[in-house]
Protein backbone atom coordinates (compact mmCIF):
# COMPACT_ATOMS: atom_id res chain seq x y z
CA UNK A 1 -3.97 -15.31 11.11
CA UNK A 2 -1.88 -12.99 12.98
CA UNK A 3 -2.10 -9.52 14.13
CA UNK A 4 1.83 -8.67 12.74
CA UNK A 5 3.54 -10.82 10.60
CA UNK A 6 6.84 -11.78 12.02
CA UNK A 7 9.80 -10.92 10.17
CA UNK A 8 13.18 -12.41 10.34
CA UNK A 9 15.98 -10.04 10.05
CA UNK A 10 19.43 -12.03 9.19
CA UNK A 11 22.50 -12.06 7.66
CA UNK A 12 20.76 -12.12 3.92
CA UNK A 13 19.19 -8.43 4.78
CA UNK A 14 22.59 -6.54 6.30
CA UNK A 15 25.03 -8.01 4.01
CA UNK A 16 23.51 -8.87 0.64
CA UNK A 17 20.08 -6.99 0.14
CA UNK A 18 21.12 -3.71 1.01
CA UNK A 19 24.48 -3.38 -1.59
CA UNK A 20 22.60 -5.66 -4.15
CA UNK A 21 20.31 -2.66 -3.90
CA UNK A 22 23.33 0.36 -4.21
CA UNK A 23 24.86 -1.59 -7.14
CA UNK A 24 21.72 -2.06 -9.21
CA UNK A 25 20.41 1.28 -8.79
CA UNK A 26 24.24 2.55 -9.84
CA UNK A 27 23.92 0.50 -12.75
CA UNK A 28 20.68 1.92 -13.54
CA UNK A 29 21.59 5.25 -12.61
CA UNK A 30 24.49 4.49 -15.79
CA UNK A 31 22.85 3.32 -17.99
CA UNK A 32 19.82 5.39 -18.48
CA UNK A 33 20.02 9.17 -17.66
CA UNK A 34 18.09 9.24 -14.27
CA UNK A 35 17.23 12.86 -12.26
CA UNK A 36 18.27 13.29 -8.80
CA UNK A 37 15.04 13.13 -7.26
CA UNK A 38 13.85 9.91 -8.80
CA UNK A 39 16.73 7.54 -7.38
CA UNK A 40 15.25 6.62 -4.10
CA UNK A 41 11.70 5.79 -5.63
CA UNK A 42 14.14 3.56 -7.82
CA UNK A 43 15.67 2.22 -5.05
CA UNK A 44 12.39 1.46 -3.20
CA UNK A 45 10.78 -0.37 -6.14
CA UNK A 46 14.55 -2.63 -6.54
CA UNK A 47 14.30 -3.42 -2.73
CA UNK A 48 10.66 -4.26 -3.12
CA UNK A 49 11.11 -6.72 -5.89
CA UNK A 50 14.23 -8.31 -4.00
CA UNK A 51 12.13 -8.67 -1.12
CA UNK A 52 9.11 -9.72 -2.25
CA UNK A 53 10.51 -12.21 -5.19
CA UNK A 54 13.12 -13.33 -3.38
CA UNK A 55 14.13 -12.91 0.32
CA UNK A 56 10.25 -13.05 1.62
CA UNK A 57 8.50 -14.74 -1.34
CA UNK A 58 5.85 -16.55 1.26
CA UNK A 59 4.64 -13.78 2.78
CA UNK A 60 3.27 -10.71 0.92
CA UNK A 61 3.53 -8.29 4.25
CA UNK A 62 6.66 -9.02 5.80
CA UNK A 63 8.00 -8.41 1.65
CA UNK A 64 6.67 -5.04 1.59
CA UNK A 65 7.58 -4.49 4.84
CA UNK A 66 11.46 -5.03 4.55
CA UNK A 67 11.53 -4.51 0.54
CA UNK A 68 10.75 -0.59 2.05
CA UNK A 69 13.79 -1.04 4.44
CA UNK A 70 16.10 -2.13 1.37
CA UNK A 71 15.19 0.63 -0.31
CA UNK A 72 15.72 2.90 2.23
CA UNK A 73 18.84 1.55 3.46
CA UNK A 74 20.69 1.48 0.34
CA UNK A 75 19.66 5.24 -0.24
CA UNK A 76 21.41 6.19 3.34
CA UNK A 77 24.00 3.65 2.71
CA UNK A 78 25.25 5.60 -0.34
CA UNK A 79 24.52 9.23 1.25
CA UNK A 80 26.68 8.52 3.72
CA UNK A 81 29.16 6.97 1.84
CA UNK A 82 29.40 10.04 -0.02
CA UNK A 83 29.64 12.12 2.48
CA UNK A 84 32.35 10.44 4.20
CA UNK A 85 34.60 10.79 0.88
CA UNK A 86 33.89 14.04 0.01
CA UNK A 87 35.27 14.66 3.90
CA UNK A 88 37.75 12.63 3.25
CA UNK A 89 38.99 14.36 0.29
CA UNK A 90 38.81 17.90 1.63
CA UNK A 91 36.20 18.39 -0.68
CA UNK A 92 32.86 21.23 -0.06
């Protein structure tokens, strides 16, 4: 066994986890009435069960590994997003 698992990184992760991510926790974030503070734990568990179900369903580590970076991603994806409209628009 080794020390590290290794962990691919690849076009599945940049372009497909990481909005699948923003656009189910937006959905979620619709339909139910969700606080603030609870939408990146959301996002975490979502990028968790993407990773470890279905990008890196043969190794446990490497899907909690990157199912944290979906998470996270999608949270800083959509904060900056955000904040780029609201500049955009003039807006404080």
């Amino acid at each position: 066994m080794e020390a590290f698992p290794i962990i691919h990184t690849n076009f599945w992760d940049a372009v497909i986890a990481v909005p699948l991510v923003v656009i189910l926790t937006q959905i979620l974030k619709w339909i139910f009435p969700i606080s603030k503070p609870f939408v990146p734990g959301i996002a975490n568990v979502i990028g968790l069960i993407i990773s470890i179900f279905f990008a890196h369903r043969n190794n446990l580590w490497a899907g909690l590994f990157m199912g944290v970076f979906y998470g996270n991603a999608a949270v800083g994806l959509y904060a900056s997003l955000k904040t780029q409209l609201k500049a955009f628009r003039g807006d404080k």
